[in-house]
Protein backbone atom coordinates (compact mmCIF):
# COMPACT_ATOMS: atom_id res chain seq x y z
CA UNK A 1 5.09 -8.99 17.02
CA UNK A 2 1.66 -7.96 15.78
CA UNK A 3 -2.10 -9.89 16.54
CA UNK A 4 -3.75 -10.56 13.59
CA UNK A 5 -6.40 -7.86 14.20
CA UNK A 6 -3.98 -5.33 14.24
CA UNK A 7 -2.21 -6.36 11.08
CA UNK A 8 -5.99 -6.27 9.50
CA UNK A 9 -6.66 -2.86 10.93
CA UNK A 10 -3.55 -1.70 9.36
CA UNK A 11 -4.26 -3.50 5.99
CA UNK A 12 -7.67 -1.98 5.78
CA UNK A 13 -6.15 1.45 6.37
CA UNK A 14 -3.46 1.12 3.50
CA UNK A 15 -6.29 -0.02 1.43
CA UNK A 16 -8.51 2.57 2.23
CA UNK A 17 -5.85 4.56 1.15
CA UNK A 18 -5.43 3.62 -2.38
CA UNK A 19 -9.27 3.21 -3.09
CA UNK A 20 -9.45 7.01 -2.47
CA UNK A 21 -6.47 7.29 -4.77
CA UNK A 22 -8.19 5.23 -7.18
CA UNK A 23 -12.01 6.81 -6.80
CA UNK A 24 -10.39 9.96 -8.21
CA UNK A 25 -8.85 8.22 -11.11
CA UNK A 26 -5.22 7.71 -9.88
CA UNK A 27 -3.15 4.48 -8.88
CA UNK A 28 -0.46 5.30 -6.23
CA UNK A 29 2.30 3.52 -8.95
CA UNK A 30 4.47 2.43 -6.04
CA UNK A 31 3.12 0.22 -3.53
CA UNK A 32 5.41 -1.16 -1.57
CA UNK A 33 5.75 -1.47 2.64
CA UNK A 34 8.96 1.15 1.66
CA UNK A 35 6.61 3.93 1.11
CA UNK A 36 4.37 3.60 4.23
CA UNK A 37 5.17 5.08 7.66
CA UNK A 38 3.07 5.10 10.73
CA UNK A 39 1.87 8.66 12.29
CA UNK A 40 1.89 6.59 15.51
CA UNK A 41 1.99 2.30 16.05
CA UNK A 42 -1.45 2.12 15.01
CA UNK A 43 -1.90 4.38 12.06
CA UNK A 44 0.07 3.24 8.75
CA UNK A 45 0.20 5.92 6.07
CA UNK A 46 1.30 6.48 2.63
CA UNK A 47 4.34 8.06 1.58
CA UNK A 48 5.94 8.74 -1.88
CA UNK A 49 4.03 9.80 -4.24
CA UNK A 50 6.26 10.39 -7.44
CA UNK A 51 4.89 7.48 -9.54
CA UNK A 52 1.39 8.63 -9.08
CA UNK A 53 -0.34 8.07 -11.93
CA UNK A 54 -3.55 9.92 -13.53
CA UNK A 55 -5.09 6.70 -14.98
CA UNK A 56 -8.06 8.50 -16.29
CA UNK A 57 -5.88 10.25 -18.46
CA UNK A 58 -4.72 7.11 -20.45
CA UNK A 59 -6.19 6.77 -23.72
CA UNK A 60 -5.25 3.46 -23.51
CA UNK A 61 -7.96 1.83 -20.99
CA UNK A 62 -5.69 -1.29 -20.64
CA UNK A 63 -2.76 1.14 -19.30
CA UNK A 64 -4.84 2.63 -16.48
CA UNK A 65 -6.86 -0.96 -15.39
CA UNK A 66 -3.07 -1.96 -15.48
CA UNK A 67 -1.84 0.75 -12.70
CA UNK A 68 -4.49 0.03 -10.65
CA UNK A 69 -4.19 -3.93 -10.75
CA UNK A 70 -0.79 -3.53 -9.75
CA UNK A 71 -1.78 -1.25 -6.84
CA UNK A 72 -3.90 -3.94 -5.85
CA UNK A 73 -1.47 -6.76 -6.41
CA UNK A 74 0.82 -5.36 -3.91
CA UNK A 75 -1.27 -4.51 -1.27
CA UNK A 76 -2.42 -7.93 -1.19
CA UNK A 77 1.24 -8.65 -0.84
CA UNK A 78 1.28 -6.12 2.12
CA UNK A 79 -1.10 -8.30 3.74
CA UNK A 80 0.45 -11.36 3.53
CA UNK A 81 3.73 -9.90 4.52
CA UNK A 82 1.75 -9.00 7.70
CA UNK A 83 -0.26 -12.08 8.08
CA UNK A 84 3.13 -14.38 7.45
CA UNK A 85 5.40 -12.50 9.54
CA UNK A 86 3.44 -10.86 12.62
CA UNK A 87 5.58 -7.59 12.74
CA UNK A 88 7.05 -5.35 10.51
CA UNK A 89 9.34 -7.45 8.14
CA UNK A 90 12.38 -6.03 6.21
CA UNK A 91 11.88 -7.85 3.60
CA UNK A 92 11.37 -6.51 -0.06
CA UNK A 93 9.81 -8.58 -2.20
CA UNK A 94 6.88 -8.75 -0.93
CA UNK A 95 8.16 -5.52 1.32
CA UNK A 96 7.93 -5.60 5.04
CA UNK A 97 7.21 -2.24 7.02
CA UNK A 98 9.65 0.93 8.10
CA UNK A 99 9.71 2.25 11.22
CA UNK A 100 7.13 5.21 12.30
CA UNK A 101 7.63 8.88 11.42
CA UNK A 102 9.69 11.19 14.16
């Protein structure tokens, strides 16, 4: 399994992630440990990008708040999916993590 500063390292990645995603007014749409893959054991990255969503372009402010929420509501599920397991969980709901890219 994982230490706990290496499941943090990775959870601040991920999240660095999507606030870059959501500085230029888009929420990733599909967070979920599914669509992240490692470059190598200690770099997680996003994958997946077909719900992508241009939340600035809602007219509807609720709508794009919404997106981003929900990107934020399952990273935090990431985390604890990290934090309660210690490795890279199968599990979907909250998602555990796939293995690294070839």
């Amino acid at each position: 399994g994982i230490g706990i500063d290496e499941a943090l390292r990775w959870f601040i990645m991920l999240a660095d992630g999507i606030a870059v995603l959501h500085r230029a007014g888009l929420a990733h749409g599909d967070v979920r440990a599914s669509n992240v893959v490692f470059r190598d054991r200690h770099q997680p990255v996003w994958i997946d990008f077909a719900a992508l969503t241009p939340v600035a372009c809602h007219e509807d402010a609720r709508l794009h708040g919404t997106a981003m929420k929900r990107d934020l509501v399952r990273l935090g599920w990431l985390l604890r999916d990290l934090l309660v397991s210690g490795d890279r969980a199968q599990s979907e709901d909250p998602p555990g993590f796939v293995a690294p890219l070839p």
